[in-house]
C-alpha atoms as a PDB file:
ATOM      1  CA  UNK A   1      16.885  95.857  -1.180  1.00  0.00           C
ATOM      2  CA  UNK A   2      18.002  92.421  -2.211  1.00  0.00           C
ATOM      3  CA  UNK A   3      21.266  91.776  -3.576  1.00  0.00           C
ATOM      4  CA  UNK A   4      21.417  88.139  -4.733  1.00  0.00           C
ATOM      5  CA  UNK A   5      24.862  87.194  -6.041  1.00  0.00           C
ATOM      6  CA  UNK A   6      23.729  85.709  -9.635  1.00  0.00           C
ATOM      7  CA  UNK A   7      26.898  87.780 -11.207  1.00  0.00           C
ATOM      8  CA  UNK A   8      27.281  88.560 -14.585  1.00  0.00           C
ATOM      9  CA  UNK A   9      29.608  86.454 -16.437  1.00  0.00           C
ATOM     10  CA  UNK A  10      30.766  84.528 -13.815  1.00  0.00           C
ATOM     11  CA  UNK A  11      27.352  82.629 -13.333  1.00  0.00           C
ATOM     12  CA  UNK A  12      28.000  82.234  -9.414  1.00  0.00           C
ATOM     13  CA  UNK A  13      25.272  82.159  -6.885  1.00  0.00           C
ATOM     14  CA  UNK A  14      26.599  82.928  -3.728  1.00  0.00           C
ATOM     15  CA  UNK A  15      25.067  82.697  -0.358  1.00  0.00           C
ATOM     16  CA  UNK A  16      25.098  86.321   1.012  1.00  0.00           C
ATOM     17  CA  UNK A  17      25.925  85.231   4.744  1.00  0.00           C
ATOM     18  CA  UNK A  18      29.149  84.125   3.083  1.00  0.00           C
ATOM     19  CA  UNK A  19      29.500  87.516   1.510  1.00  0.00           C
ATOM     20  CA  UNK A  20      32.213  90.050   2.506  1.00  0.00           C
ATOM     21  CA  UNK A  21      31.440  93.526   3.915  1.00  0.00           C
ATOM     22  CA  UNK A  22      32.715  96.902   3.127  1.00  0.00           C
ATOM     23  CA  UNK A  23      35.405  95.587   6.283  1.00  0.00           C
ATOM     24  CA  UNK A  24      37.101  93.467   3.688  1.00  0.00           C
ATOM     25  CA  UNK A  25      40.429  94.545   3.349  1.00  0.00           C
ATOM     26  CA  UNK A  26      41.201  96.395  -0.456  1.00  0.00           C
ATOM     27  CA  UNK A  27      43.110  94.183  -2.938  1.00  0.00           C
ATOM     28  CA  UNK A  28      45.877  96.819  -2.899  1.00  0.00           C
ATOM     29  CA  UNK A  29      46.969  95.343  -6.173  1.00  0.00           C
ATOM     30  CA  UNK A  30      48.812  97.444  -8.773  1.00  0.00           C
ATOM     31  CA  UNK A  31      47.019  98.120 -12.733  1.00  0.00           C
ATOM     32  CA  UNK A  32      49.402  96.861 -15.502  1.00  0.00           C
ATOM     33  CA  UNK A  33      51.086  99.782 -17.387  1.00  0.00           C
ATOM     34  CA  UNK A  34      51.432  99.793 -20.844  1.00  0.00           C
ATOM     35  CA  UNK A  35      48.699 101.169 -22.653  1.00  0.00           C
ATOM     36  CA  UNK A  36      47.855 105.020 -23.254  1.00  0.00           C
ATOM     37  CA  UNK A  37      44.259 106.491 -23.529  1.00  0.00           C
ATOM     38  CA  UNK A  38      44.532 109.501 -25.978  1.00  0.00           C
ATOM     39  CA  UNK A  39      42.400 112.307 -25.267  1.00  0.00           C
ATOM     40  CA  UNK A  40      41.730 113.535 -28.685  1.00  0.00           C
ATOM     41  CA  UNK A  41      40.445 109.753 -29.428  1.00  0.00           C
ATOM     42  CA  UNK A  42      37.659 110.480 -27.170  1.00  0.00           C
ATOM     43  CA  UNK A  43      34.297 112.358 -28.061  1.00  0.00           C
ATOM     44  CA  UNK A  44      32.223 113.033 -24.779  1.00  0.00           C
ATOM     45  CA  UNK A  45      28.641 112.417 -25.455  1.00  0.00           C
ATOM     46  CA  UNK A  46      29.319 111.149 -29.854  1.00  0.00           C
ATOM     47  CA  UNK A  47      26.769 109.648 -31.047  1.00  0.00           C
ATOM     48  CA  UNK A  48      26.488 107.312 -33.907  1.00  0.00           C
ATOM     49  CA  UNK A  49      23.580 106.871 -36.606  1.00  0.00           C
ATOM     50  CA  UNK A  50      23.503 103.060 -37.868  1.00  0.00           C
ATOM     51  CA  UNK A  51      20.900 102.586 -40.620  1.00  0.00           C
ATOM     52  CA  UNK A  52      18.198 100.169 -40.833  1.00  0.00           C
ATOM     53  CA  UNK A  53      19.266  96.573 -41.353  1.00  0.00           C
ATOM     54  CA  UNK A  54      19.128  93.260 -40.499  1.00  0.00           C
ATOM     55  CA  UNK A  55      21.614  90.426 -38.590  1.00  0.00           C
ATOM     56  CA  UNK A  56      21.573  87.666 -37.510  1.00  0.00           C
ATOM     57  CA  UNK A  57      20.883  87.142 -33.766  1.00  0.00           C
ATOM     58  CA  UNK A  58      22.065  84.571 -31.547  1.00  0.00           C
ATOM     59  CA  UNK A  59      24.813  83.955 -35.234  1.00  0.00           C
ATOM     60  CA  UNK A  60      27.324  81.280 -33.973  1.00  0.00           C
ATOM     61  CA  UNK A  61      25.688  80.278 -30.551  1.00  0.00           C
ATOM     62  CA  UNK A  62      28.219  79.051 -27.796  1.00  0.00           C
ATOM     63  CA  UNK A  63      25.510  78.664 -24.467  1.00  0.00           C
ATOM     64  CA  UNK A  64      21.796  77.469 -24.696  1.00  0.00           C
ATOM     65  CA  UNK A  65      20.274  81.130 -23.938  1.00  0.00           C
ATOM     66  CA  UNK A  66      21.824  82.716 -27.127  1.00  0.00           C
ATOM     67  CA  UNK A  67      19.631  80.092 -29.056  1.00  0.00           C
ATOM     68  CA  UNK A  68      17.887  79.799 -31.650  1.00  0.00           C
ATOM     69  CA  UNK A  69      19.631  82.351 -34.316  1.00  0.00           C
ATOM     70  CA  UNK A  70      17.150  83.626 -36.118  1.00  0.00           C
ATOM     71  CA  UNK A  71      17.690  86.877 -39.011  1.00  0.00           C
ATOM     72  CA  UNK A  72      15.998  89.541 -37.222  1.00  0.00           C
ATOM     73  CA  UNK A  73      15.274  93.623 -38.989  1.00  0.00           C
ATOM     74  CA  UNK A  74      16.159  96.771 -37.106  1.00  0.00           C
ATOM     75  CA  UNK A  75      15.179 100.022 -37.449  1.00  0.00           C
ATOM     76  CA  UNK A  76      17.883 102.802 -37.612  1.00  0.00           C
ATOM     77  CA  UNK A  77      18.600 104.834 -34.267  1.00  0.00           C
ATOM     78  CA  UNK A  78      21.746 106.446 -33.047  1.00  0.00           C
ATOM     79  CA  UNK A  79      23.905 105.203 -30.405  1.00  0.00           C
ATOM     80  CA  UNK A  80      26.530 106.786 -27.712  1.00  0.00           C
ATOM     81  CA  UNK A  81      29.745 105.661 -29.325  1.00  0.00           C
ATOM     82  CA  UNK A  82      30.747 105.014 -25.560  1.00  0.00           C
ATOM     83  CA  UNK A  83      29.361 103.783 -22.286  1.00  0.00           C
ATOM     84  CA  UNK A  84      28.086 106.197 -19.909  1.00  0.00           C
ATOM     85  CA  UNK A  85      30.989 107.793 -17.675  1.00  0.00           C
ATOM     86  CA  UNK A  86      31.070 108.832 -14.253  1.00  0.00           C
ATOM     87  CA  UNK A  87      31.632 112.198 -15.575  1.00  0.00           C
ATOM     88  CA  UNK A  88      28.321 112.226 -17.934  1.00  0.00           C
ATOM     89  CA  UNK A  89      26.656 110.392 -14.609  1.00  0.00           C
ATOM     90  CA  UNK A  90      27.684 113.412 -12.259  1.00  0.00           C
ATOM     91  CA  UNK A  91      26.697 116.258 -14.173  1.00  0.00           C
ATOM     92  CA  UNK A  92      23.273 114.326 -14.093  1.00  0.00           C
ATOM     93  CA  UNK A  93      23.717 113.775 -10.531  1.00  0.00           C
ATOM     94  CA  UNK A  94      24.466 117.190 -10.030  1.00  0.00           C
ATOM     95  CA  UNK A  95      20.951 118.280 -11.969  1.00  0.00           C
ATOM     96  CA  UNK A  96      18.737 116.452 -10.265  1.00  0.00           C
ATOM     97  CA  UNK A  97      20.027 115.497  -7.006  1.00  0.00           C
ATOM     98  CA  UNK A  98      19.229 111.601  -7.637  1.00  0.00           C
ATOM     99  CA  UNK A  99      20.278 109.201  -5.287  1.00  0.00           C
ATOM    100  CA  UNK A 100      21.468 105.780  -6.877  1.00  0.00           C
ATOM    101  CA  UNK A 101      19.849 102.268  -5.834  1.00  0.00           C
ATOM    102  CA  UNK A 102      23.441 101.288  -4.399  1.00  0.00           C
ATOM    103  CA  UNK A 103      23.780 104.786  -2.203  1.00  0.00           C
ATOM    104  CA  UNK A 104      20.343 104.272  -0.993  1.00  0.00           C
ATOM    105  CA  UNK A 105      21.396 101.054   0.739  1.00  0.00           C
ATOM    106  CA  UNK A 106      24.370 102.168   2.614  1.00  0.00           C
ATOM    107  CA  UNK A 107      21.623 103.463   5.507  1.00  0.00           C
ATOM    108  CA  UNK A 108      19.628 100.264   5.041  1.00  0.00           C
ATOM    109  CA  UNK A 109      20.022  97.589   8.218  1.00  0.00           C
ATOM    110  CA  UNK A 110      19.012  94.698   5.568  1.00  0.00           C
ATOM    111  CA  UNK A 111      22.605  92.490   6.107  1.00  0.00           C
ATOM    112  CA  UNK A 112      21.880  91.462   1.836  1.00  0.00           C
ATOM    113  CA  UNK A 113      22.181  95.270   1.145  1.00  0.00           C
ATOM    114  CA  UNK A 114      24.884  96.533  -0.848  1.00  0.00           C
ATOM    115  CA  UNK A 115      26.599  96.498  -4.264  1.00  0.00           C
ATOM    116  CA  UNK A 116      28.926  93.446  -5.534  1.00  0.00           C
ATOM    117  CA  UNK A 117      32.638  93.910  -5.658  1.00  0.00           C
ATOM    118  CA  UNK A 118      35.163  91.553  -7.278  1.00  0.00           C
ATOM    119  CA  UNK A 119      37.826  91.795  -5.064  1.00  0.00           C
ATOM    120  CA  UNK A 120      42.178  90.147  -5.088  1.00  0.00           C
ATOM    121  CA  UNK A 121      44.855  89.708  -2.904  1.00  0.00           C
ATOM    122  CA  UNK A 122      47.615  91.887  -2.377  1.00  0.00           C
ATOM    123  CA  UNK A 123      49.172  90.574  -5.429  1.00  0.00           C
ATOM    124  CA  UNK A 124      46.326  90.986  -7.572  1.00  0.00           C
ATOM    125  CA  UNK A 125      45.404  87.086  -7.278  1.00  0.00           C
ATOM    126  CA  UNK A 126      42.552  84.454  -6.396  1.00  0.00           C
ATOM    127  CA  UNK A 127      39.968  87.199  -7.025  1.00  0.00           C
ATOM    128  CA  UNK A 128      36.770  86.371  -5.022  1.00  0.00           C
ATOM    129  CA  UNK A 129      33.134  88.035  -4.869  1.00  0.00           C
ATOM    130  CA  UNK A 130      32.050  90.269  -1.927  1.00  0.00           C
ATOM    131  CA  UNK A 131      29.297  91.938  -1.186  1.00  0.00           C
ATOM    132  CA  UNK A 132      30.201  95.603   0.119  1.00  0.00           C
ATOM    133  CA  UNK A 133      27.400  98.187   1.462  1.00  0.00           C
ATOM    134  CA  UNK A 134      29.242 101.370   0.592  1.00  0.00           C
ATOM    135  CA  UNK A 135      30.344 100.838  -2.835  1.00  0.00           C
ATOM    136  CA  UNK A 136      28.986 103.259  -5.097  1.00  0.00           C
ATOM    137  CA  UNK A 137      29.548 104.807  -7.703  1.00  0.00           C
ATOM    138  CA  UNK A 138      31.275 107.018  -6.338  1.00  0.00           C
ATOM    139  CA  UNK A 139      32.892 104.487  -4.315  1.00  0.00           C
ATOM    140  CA  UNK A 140      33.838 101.880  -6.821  1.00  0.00           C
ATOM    141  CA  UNK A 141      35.387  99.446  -4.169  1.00  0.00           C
ATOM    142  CA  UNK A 142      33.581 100.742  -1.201  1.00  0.00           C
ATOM    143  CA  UNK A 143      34.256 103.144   1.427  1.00  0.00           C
ATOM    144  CA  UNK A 144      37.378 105.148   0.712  1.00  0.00           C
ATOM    145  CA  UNK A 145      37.192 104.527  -2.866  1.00  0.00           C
ATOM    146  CA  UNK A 146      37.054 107.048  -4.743  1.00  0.00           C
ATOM    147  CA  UNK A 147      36.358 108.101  -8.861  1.00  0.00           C
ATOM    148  CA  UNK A 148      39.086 111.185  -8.337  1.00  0.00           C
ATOM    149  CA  UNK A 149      41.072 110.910 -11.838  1.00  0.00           C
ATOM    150  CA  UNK A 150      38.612 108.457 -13.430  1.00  0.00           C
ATOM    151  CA  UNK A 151      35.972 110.922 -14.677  1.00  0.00           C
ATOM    152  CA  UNK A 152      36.521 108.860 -18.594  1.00  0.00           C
ATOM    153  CA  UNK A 153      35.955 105.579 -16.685  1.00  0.00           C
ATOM    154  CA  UNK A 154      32.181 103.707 -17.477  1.00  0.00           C
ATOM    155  CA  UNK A 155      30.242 104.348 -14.440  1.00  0.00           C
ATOM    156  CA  UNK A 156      29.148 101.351 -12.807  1.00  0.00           C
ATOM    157  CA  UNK A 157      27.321  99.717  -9.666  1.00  0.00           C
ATOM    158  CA  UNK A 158      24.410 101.541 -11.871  1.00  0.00           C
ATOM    159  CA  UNK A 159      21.103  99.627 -11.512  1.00  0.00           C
ATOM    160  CA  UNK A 160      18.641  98.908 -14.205  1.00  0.00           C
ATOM    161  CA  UNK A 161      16.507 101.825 -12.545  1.00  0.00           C
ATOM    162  CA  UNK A 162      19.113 103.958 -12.224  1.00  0.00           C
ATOM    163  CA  UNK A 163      20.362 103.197 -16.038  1.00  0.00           C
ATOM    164  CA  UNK A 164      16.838 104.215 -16.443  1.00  0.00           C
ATOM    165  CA  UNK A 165      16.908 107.395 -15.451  1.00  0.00           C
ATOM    166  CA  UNK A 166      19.995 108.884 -16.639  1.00  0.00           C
ATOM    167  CA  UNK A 167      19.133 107.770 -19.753  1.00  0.00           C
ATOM    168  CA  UNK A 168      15.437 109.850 -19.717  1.00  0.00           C
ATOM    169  CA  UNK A 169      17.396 113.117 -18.615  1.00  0.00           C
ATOM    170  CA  UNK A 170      19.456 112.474 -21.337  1.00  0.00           C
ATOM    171  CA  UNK A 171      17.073 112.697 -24.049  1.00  0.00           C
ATOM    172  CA  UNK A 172      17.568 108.738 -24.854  1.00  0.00           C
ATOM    173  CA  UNK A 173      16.636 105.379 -24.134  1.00  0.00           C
ATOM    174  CA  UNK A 174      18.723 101.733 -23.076  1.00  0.00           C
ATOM    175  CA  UNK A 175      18.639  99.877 -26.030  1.00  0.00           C
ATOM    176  CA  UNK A 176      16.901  96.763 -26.648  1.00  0.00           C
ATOM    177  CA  UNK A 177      18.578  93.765 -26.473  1.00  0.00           C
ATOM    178  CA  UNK A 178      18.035  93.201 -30.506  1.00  0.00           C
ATOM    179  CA  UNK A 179      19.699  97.007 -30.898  1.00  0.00           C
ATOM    180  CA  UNK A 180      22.508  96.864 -29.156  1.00  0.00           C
ATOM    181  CA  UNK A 181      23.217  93.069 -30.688  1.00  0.00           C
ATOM    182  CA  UNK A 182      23.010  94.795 -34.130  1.00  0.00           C
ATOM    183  CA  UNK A 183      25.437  97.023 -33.687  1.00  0.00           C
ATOM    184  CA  UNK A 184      28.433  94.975 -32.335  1.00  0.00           C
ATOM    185  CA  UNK A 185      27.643  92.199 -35.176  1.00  0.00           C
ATOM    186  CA  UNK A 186      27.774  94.872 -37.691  1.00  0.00           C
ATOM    187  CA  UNK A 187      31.005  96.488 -36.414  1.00  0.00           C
ATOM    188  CA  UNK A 188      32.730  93.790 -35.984  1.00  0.00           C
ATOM    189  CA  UNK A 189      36.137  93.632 -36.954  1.00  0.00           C
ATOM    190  CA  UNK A 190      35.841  90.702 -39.112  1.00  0.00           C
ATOM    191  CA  UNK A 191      32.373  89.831 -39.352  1.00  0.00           C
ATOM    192  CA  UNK A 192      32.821  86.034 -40.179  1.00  0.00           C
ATOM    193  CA  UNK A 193      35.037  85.777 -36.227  1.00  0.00           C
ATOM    194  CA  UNK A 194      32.652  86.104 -33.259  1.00  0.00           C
ATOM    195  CA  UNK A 195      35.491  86.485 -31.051  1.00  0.00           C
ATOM    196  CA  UNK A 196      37.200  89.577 -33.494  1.00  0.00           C
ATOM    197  CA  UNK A 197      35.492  92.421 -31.186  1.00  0.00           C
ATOM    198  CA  UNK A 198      37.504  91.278 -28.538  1.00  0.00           C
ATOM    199  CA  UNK A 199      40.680  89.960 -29.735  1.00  0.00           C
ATOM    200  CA  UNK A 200      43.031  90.095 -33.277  1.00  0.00           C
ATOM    201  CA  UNK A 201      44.164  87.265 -35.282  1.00  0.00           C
ATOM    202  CA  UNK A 202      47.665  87.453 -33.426  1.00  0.00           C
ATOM    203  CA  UNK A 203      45.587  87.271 -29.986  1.00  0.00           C
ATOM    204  CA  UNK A 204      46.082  91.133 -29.346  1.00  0.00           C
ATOM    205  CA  UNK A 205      43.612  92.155 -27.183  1.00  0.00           C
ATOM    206  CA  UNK A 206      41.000  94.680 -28.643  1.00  0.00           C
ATOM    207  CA  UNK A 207      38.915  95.284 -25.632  1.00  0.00           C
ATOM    208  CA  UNK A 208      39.336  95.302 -21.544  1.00  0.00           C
ATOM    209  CA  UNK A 209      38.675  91.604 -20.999  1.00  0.00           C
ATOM    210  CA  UNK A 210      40.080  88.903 -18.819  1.00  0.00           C
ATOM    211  CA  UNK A 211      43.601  87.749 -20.140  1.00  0.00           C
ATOM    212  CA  UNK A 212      45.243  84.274 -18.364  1.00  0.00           C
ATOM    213  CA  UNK A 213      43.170  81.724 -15.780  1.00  0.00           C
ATOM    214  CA  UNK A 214      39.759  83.564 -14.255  1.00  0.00           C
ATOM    215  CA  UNK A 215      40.040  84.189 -11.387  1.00  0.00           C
ATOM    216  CA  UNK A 216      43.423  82.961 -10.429  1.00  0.00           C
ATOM    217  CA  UNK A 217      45.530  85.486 -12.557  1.00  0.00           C
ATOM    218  CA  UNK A 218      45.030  88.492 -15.202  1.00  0.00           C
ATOM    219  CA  UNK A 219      47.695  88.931 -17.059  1.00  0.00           C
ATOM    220  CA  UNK A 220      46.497  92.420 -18.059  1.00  0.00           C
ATOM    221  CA  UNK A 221      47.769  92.189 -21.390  1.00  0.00           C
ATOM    222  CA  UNK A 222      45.231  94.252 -22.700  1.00  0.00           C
ATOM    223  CA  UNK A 223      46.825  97.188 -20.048  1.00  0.00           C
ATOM    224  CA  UNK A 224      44.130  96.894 -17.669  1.00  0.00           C
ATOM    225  CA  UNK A 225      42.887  95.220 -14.811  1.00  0.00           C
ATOM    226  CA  UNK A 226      39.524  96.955 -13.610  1.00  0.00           C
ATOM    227  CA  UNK A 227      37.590  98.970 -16.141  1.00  0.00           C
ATOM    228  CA  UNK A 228      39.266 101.542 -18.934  1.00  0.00           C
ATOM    229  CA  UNK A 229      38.771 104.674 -19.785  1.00  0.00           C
ATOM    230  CA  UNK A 230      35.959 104.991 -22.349  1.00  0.00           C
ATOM    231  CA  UNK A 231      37.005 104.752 -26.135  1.00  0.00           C
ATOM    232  CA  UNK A 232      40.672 103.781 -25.424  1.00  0.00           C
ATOM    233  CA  UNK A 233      40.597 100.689 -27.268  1.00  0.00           C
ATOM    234  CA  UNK A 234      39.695 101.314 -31.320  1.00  0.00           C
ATOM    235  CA  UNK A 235      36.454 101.808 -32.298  1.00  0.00           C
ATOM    236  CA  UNK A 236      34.727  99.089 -34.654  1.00  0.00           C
ATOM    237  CA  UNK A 237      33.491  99.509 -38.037  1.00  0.00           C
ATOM    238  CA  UNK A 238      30.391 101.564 -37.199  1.00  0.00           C
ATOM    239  CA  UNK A 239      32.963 103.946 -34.684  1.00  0.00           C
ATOM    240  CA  UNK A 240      31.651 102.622 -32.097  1.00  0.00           C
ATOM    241  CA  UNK A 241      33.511 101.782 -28.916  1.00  0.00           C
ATOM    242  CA  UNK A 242      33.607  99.019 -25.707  1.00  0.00           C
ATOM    243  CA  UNK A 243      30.739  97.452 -26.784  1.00  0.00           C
ATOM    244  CA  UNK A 244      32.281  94.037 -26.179  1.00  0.00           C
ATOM    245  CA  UNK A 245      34.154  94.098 -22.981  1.00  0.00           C
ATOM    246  CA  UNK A 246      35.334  96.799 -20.190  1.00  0.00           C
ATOM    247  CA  UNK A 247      31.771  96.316 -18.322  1.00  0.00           C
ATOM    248  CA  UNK A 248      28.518  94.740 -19.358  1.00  0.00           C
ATOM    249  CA  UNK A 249      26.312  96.823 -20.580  1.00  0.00           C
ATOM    250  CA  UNK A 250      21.811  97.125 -19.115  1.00  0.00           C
ATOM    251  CA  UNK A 251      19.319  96.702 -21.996  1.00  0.00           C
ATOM    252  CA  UNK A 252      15.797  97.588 -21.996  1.00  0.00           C
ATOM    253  CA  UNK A 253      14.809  93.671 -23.061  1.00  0.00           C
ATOM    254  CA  UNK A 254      13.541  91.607 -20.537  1.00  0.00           C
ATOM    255  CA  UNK A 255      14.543  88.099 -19.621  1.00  0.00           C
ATOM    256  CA  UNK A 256      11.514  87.573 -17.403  1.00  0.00           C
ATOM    257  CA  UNK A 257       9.808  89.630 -14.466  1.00  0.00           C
ATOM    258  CA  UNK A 258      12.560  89.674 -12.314  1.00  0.00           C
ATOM    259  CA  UNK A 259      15.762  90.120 -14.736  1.00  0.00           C
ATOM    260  CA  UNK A 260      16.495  91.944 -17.764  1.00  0.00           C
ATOM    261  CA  UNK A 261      19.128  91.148 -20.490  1.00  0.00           C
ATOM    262  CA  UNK A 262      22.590  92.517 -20.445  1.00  0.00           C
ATOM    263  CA  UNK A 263      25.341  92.218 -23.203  1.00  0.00           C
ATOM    264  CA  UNK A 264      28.960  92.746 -24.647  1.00  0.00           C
ATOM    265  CA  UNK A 265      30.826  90.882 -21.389  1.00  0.00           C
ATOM    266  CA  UNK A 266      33.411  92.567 -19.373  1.00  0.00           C
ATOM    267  CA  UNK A 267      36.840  93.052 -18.205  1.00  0.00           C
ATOM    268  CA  UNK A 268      36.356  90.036 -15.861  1.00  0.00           C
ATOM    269  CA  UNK A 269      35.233  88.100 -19.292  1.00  0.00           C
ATOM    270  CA  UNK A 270      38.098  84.983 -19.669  1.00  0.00           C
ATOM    271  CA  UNK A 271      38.350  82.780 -22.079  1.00  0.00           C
ATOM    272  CA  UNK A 272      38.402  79.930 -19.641  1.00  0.00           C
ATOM    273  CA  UNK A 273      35.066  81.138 -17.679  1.00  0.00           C
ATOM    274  CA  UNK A 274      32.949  82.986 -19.346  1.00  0.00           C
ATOM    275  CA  UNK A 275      33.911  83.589 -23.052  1.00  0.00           C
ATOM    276  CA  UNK A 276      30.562  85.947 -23.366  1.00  0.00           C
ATOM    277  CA  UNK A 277      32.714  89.214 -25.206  1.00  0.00           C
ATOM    278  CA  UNK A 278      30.638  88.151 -28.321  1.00  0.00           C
ATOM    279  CA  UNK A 279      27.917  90.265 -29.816  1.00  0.00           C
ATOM    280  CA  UNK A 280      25.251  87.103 -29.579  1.00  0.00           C
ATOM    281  CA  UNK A 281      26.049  86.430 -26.028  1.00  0.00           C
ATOM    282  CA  UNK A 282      23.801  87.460 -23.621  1.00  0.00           C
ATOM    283  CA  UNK A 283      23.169  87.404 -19.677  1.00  0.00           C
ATOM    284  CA  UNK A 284      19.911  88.049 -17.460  1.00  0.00           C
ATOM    285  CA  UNK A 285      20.375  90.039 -14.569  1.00  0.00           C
ATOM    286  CA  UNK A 286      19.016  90.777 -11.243  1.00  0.00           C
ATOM    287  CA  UNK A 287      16.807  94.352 -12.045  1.00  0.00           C
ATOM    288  CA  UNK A 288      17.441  95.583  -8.384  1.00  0.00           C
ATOM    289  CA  UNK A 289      21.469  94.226  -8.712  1.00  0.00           C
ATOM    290  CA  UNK A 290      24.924  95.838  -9.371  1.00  0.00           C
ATOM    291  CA  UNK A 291      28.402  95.684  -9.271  1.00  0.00           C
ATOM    292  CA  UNK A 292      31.832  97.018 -10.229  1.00  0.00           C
ATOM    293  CA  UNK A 293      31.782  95.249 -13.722  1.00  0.00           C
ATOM    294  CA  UNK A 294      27.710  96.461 -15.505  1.00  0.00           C
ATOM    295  CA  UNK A 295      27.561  99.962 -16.824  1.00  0.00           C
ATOM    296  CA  UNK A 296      25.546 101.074 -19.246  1.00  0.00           C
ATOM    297  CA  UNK A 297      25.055 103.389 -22.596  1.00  0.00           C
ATOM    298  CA  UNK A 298      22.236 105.060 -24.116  1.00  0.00           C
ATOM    299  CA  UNK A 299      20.646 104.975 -27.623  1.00  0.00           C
ATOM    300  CA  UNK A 300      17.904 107.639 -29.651  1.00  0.00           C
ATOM    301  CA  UNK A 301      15.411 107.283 -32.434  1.00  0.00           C
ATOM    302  CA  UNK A 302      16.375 108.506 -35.700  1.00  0.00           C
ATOM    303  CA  UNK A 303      14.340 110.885 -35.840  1.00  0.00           C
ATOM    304  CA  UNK A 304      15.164 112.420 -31.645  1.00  0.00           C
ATOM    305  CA  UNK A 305      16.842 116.103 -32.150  1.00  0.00           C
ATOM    306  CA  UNK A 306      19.316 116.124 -29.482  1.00  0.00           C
ATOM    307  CA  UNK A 307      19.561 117.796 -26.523  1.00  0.00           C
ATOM    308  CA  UNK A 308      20.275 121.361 -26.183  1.00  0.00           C
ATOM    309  CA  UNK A 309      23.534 120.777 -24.358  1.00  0.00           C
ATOM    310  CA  UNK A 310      25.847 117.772 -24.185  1.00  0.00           C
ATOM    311  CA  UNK A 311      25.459 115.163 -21.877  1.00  0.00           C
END
């Protein structure tokens, strides 16, 4: 299985010779403190019906990809008000005994196998790519990792074809690209600020992004420095949460043969790198690739009855 290093966000390519292995010693940094995750704010498995309606995509480009803008209609379909957990992921794990893209490697002898890992020092600095075969998710920073305590947390180093496949067990779909960009413009905070889904007009963080110089230093301002639980930060206008930031999210929307689109940035988003927690930015990825920062969540027709039990 190839694992190129074109990663999300950070727009690196990276030789994988120069990679790390699951050897590489654990960051052993410490997560800020400071912010609380009510329970009763979450809703396992919520969905949200957004009407019809049109937007604007690519409104207020900042890169070449997100252009040209263009007014583009929707139809109406419901969406997960949160990314897909590692709880939600189990108990479909636990159904149908499927075996993730990333686990699937850990036996291969290919030297490029394995799933992407951003990685610190001891003190939570100089943050660096590495390439780890045994991270999972399961195994969010490789062998001996472990998702014990984080069953709210987005599940990640999820593949497009393993996104896929939750999502038909679910009873849903990935949304397109042109879906999911409808949504976060129309819950923004303040719809005329392209940057309001991620941060206030005092510079309070509103979503798990990058705070401080990428990749020197977060300053975890936001409480976090890996991904958050799901719906801890407030919802948008729709109810909707962590559609901008925390981890990128697959669409269904193809960028060419090889990629498909991702959206809404994530916690390794800075304002000095990457500056894609926007609702018109937009990223191709690697089908066969993933990593500790791309999740995913699902979306239904209008019209879908939902699934006997919740999921």
């Amino acid at each position: 299985m190839r694992r190129a290093f074109w990663l999300a966000g950070a727009a690196l390519t990276m030789a994988v010779a120069g990679c790390g292995s699951q050897s590489e010693p654990d960051s052993g940094h410490t997560e800020p403190a400071g912010r609380e995750c009510p329970a009763d704010v979450f809703e396992p498995g919520k969905f949200i019906l957004l009407p019809a309606g049109s937007y604007i995509k690519g409104a207020d480009p900042l890169y070449p990809e997100e252009r040209p803008s263009m007014r583009l209609r929707v139809e109406g379909f419901a969406i997960q008000a949160h990314e897909v957990t590692n709880d939600q992921f189990a108990a479909f794990v636990n159904a149908t005994g499927y075996v993730t893209e990333a686990e699937r490697a850990v036996t291969s002898d290919d030297p490029r196998a394995g799933s992407a890992v951003f990685t610190r020092d001891a003190k939570g600095m100089n943050g660096r790519w590495v390439l780890r075969n045994g991270a999972t998710w399961r195994a969010p920073e490789g062998t001996g990792s472990s998702i014990d305590g984080k069953g709210r947390h987005p599940v990640v180093h999820v593949t497009l074809a393993d996104a896929r496949a939750y999502a038909k067990w679910a009873g849903g779909r990935l949304p397109s690209e042109e879906e999911w960009e409808y949504a976060a413009s129309s819950g923004l905070p303040d719809p005329a600020n392209r940057f309001s889904g991620a941060i206030d007009d005092k510079g309070v963080p509103r979503a798990n992004h990058w705070q401080g110089v990428f990749p020197i230093k977060d300053e975890g301002k936001d409480g976090f420095s890996g991904t958050a639980p799901a719906s801890c930060f407030p919802a948008d206008r729709n109810g909707v949460h962590d559609l901008i930031g925390n981890v990128w999210e697959w669409t269904d929307s193809p960028a060419d043969d090889a990629h498909m689109i991702i959206k809404g940035g994530s916690w390794l988003c800075a304002a000095n790198f990457c500056a894609r927690y926007r609702p018109a930015a937009r990223q191709p990825q690697e089908n066969d690739f993933s990593s500790n920062h791309i999740g995913f969540r699902i979306v239904r027709d209008a019209a879908a009855p939902a699934p006997g039990i919740a999921r």
